[in-house]
PDB file of N, CA and C in Angstrom:
ATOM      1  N   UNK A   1     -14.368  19.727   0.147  1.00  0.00           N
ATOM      2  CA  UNK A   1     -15.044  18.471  -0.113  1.00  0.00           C
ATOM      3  C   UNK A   1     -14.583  17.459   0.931  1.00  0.00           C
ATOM      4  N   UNK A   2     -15.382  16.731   1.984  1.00  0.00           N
ATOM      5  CA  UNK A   2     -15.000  15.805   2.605  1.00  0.00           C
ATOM      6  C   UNK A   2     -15.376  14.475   1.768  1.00  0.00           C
ATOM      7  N   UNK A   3     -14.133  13.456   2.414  1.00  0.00           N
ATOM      8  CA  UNK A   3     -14.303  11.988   1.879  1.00  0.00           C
ATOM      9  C   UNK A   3     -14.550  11.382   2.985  1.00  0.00           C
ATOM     10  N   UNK A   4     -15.228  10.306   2.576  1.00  0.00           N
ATOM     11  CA  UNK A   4     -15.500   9.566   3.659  1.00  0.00           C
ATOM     12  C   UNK A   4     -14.808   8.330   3.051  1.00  0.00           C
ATOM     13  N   UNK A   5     -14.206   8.017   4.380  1.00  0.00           N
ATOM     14  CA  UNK A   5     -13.906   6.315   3.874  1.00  0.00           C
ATOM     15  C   UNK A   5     -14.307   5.205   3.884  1.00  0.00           C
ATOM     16  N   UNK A   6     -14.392   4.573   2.694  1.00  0.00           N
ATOM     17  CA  UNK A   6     -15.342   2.924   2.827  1.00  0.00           C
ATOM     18  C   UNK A   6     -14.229   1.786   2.998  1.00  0.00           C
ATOM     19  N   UNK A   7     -14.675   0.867   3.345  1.00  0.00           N
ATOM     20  CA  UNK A   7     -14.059  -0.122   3.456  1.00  0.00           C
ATOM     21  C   UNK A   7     -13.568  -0.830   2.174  1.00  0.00           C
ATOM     22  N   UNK A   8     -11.924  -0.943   2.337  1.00  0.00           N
ATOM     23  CA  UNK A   8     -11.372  -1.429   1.061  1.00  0.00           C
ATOM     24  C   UNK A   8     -11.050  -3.045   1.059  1.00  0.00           C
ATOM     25  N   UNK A   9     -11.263  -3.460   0.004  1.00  0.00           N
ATOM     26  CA  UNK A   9     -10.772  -5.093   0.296  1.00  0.00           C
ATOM     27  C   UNK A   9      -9.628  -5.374  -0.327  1.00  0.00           C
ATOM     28  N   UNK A  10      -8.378  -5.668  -0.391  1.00  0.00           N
ATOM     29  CA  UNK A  10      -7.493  -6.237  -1.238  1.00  0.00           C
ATOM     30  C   UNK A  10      -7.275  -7.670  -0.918  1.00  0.00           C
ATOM     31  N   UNK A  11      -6.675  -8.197  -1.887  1.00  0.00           N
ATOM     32  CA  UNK A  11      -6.442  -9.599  -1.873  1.00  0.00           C
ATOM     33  C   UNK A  11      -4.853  -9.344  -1.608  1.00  0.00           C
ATOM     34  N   UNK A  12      -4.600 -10.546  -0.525  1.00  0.00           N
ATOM     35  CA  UNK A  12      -2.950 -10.951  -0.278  1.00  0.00           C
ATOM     36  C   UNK A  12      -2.756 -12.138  -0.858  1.00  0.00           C
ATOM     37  N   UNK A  13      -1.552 -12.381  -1.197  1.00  0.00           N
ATOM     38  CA  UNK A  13      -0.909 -13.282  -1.190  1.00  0.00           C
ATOM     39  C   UNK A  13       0.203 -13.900  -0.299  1.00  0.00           C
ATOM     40  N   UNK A  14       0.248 -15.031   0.470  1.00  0.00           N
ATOM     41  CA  UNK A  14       1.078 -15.809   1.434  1.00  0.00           C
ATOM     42  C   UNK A  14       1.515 -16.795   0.989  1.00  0.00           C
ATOM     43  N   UNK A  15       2.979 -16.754   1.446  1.00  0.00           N
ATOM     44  CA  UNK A  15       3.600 -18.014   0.402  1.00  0.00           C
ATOM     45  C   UNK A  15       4.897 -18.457   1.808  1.00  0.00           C
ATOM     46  N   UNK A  16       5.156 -19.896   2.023  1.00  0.00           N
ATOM     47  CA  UNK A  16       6.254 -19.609   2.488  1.00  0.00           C
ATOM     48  C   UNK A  16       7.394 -19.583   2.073  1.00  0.00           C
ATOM     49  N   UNK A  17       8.075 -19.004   2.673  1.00  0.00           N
ATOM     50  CA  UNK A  17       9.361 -18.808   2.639  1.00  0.00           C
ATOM     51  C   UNK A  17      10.683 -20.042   2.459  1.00  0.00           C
ATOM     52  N   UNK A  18      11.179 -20.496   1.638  1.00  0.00           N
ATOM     53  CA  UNK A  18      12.264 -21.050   1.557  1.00  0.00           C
ATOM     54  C   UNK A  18      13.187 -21.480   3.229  1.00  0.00           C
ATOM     55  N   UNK A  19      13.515 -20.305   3.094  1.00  0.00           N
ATOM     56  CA  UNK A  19      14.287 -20.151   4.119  1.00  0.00           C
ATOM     57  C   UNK A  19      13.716 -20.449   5.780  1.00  0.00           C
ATOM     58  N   UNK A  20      12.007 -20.443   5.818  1.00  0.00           N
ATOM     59  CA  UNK A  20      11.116 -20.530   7.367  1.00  0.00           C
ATOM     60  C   UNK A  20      10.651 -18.848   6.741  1.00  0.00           C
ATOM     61  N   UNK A  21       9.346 -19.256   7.822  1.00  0.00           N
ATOM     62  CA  UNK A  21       8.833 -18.497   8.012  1.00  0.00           C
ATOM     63  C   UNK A  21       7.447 -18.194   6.597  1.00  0.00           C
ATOM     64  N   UNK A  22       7.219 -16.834   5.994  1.00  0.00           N
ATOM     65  CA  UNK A  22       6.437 -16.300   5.299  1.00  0.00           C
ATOM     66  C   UNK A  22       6.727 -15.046   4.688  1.00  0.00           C
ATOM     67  N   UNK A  23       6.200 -15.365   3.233  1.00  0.00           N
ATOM     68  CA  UNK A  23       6.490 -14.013   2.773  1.00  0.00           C
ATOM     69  C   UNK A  23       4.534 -13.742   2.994  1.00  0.00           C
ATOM     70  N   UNK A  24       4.522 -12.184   2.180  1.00  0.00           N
ATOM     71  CA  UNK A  24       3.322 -11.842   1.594  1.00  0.00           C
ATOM     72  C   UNK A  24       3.362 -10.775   1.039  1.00  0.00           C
ATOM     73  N   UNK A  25       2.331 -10.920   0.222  1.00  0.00           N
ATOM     74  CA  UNK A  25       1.995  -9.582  -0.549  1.00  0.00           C
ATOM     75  C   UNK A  25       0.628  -8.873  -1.162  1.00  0.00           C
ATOM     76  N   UNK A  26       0.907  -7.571  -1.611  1.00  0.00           N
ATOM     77  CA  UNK A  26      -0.642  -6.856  -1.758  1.00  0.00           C
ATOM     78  C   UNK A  26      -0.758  -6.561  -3.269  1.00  0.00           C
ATOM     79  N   UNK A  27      -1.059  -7.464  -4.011  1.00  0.00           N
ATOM     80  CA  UNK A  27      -0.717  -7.436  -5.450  1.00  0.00           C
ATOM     81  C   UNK A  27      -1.642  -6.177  -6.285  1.00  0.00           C
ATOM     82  N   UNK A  28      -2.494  -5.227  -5.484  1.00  0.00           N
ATOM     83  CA  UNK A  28      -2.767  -3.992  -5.821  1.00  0.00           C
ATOM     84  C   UNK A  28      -2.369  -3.207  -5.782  1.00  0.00           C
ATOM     85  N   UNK A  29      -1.077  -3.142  -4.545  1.00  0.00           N
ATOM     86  CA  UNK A  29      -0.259  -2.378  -4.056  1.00  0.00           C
ATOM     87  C   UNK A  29       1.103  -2.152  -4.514  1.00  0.00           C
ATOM     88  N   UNK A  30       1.532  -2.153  -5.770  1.00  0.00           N
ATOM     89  CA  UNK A  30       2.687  -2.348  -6.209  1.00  0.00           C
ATOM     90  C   UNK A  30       4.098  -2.011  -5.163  1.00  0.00           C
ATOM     91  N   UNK A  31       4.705  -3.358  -5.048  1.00  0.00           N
ATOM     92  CA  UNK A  31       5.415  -3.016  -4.516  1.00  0.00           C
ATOM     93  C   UNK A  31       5.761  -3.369  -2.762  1.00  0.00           C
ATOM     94  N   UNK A  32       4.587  -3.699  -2.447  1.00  0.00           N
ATOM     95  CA  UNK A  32       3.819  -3.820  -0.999  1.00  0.00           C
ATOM     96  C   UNK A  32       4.054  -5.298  -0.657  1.00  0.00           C
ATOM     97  N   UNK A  33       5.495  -5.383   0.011  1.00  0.00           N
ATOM     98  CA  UNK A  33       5.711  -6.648   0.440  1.00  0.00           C
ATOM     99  C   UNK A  33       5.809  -6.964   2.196  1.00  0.00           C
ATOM    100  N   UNK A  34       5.843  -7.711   2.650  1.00  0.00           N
ATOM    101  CA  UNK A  34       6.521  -7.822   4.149  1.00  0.00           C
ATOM    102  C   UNK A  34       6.277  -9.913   3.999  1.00  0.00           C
ATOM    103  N   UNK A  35       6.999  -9.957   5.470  1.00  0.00           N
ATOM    104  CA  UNK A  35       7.460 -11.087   5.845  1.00  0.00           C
ATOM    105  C   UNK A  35       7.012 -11.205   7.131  1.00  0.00           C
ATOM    106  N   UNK A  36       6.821 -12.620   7.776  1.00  0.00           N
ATOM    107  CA  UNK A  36       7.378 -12.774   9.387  1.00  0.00           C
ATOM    108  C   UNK A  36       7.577 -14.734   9.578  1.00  0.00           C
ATOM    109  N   UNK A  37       7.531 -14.424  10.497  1.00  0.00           N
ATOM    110  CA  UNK A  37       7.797 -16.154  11.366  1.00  0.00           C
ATOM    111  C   UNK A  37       6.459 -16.711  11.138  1.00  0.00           C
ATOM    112  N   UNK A  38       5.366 -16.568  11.360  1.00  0.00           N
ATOM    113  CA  UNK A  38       4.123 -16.871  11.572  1.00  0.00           C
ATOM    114  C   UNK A  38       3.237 -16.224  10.293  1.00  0.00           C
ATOM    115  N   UNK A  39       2.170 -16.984  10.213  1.00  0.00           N
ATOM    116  CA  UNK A  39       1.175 -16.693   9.542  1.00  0.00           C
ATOM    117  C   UNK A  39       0.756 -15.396   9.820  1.00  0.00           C
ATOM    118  N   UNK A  40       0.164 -15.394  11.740  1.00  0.00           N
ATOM    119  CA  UNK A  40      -0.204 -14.528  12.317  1.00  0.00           C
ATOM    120  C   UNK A  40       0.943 -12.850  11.888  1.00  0.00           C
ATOM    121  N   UNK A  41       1.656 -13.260  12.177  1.00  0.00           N
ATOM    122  CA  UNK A  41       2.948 -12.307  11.653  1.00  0.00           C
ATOM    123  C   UNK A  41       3.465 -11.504  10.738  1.00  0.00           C
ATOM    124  N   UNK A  42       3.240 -12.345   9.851  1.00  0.00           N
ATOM    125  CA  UNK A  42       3.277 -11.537   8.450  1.00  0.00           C
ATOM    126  C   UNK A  42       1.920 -11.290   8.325  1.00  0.00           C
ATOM    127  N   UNK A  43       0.704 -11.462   8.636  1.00  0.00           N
ATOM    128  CA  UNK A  43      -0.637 -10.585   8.388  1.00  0.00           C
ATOM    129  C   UNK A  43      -0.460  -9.069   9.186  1.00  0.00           C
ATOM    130  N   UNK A  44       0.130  -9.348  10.470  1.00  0.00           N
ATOM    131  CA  UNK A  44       0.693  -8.002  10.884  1.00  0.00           C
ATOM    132  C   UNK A  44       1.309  -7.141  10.063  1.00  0.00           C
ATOM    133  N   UNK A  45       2.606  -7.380   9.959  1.00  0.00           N
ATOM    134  CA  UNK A  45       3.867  -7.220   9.186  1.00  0.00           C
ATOM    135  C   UNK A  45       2.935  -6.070   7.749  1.00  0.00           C
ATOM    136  N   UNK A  46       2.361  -6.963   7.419  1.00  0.00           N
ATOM    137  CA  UNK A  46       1.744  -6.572   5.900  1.00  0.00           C
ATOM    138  C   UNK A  46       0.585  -5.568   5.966  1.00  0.00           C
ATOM    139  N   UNK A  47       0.077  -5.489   7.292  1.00  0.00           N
ATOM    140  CA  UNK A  47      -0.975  -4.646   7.658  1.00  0.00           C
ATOM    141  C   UNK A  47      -0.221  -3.383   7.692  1.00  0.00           C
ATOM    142  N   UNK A  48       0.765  -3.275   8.436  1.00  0.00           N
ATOM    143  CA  UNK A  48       1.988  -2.076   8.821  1.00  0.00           C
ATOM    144  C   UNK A  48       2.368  -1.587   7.513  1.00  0.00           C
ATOM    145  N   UNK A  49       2.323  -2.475   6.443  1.00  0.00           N
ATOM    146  CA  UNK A  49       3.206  -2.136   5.003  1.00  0.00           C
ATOM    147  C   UNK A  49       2.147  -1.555   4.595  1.00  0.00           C
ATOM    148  N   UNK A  50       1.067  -1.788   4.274  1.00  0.00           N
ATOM    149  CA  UNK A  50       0.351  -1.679   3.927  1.00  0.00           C
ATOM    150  C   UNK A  50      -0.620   0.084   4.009  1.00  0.00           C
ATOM    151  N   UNK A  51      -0.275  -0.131   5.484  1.00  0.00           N
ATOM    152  CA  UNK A  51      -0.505   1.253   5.667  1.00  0.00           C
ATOM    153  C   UNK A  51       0.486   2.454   5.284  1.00  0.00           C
ATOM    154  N   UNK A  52       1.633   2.235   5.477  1.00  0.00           N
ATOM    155  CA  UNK A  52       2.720   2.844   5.233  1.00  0.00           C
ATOM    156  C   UNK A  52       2.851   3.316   3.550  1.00  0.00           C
ATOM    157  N   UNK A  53       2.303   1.957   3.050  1.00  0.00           N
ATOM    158  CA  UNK A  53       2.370   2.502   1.241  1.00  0.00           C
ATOM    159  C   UNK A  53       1.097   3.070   1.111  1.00  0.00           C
ATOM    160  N   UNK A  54      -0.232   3.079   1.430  1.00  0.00           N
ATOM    161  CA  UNK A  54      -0.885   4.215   1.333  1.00  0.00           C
ATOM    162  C   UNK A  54      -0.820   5.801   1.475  1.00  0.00           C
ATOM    163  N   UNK A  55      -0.038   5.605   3.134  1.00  0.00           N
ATOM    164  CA  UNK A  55       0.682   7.100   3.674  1.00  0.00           C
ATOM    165  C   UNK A  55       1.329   7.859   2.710  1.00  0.00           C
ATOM    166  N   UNK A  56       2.321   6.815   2.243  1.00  0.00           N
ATOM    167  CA  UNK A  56       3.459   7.926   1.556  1.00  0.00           C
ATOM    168  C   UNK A  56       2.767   7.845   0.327  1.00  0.00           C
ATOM    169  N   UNK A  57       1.950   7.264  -0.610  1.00  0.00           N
ATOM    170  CA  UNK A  57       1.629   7.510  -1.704  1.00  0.00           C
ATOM    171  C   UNK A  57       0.872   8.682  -1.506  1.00  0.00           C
ATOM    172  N   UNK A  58      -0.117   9.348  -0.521  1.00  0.00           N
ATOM    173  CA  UNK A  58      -0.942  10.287  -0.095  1.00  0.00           C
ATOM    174  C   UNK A  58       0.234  11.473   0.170  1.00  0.00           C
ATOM    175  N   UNK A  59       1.049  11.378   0.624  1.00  0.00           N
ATOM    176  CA  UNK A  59       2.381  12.120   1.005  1.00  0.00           C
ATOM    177  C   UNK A  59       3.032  12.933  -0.188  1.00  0.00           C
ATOM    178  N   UNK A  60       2.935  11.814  -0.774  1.00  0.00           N
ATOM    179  CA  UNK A  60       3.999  12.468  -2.225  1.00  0.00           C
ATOM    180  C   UNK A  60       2.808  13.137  -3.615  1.00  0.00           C
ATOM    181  N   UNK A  61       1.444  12.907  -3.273  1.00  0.00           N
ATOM    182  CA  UNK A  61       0.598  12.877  -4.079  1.00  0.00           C
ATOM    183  C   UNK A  61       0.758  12.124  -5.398  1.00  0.00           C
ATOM    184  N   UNK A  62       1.054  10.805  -5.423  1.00  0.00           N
ATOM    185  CA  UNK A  62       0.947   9.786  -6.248  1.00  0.00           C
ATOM    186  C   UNK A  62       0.089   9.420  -6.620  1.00  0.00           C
ATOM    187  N   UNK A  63      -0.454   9.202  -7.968  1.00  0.00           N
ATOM    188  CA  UNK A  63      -1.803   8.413  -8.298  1.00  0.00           C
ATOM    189  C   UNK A  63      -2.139   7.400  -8.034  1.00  0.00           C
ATOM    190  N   UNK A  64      -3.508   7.522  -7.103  1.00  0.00           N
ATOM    191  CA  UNK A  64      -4.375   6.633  -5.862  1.00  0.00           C
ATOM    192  C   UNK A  64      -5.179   6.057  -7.151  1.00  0.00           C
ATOM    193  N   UNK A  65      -6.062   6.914  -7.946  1.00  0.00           N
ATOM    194  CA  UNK A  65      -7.257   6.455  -8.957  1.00  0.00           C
ATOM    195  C   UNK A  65      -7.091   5.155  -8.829  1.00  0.00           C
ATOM    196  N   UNK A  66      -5.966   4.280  -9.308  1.00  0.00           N
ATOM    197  CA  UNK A  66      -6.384   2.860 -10.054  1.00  0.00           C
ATOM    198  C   UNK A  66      -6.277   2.388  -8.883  1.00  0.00           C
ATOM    199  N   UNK A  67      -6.312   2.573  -7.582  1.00  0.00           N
ATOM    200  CA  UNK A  67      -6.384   1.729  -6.294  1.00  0.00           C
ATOM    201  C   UNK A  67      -7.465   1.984  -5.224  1.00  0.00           C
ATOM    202  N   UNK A  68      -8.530   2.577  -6.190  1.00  0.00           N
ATOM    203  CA  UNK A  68      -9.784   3.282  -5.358  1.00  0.00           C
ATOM    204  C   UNK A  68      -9.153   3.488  -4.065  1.00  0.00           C
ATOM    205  N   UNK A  69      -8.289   4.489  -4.355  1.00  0.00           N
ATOM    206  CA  UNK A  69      -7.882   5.369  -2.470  1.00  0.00           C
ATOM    207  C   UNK A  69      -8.383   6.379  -2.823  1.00  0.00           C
ATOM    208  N   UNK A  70      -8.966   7.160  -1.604  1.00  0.00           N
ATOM    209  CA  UNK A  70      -9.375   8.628  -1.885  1.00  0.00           C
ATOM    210  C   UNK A  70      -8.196   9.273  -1.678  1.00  0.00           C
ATOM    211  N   UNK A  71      -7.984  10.733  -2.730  1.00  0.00           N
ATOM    212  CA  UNK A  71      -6.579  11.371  -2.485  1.00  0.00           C
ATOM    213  C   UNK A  71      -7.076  12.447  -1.240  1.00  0.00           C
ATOM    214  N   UNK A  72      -7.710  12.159  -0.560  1.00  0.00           N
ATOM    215  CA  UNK A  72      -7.435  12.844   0.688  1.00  0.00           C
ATOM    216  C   UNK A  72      -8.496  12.093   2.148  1.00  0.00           C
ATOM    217  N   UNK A  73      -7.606  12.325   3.324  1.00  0.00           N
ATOM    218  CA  UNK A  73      -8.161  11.677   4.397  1.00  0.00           C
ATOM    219  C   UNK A  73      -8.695  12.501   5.465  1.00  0.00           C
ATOM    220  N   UNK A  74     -10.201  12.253   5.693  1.00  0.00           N
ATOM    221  CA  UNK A  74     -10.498  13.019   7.018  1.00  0.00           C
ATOM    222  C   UNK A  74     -10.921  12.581   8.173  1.00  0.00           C
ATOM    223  N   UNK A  75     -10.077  11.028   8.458  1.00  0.00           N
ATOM    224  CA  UNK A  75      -9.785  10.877   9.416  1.00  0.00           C
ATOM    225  C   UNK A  75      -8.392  10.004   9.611  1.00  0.00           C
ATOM    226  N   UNK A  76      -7.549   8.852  10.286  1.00  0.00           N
ATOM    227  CA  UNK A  76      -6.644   8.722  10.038  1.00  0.00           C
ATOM    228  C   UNK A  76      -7.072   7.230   9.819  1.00  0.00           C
ATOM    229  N   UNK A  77      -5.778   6.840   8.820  1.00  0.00           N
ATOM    230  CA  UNK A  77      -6.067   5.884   8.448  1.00  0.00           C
ATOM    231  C   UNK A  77      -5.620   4.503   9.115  1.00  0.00           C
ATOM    232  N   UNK A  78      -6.910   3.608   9.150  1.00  0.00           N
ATOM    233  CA  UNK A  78      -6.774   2.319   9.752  1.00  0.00           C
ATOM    234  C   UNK A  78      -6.852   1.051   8.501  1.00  0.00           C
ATOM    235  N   UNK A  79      -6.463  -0.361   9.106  1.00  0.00           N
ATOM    236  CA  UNK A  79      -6.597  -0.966   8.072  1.00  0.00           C
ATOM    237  C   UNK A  79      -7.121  -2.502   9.009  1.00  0.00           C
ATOM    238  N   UNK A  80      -7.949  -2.832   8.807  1.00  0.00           N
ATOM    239  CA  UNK A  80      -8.157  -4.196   9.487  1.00  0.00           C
ATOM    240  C   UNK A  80      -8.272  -5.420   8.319  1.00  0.00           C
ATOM    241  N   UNK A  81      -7.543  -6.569   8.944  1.00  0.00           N
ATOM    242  CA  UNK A  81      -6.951  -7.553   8.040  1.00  0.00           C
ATOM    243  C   UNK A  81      -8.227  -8.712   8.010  1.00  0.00           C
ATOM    244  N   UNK A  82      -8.413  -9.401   7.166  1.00  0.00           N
ATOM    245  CA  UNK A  82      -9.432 -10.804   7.969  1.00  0.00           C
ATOM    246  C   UNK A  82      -9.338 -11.701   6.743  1.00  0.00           C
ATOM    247  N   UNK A  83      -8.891 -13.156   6.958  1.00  0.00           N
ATOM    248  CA  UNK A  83      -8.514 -13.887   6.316  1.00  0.00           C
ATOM    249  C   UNK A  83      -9.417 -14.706   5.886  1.00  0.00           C
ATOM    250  N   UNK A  84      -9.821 -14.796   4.679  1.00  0.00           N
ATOM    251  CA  UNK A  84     -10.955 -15.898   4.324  1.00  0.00           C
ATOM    252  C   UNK A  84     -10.435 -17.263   3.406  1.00  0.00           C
TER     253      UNK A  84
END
């Protein structure tokens, strides 16, 4: 069975940081945090996390269902960010 992949939307959250800088997070993504200096930065930062907690959830075969991920990829996975 091939999957095809559609385009996923999650909502972030950006907050700053106490200390400088930015946190953020992927509140679908349990767990799915990152940081940086910049706005620009932590949208990076969180793009990288982001992908990374998909990977290994696909890795370990963790249940995707409640995060409409397909449990398998046939091509590799990208993630593009865009802030509204």
């Amino acid at each position: 069975m091939e999957l095809k992949l559609s385009p996923w939307r999650f909502n972030l959250v950006i907050e700053p940081d106490e200390d400088g800088g930015y946190i953020v997070h992927c509140p679908a993504l349990k767990g799915c945090w990152s940081q940086g200096e910049t706005v620009e930065e932590a949208l990076q930062n969180i793009k990288d996390a982001m992908i990374g907690w998909v990977t290994v959830h696909l890795e370990k075969s963790f249940e995707l269902s409640s995060h409409n991920v397909p449990t398998q990829l046939t091509e590799p996975l990208t993630l593009a960010v865009q802030v509204v």
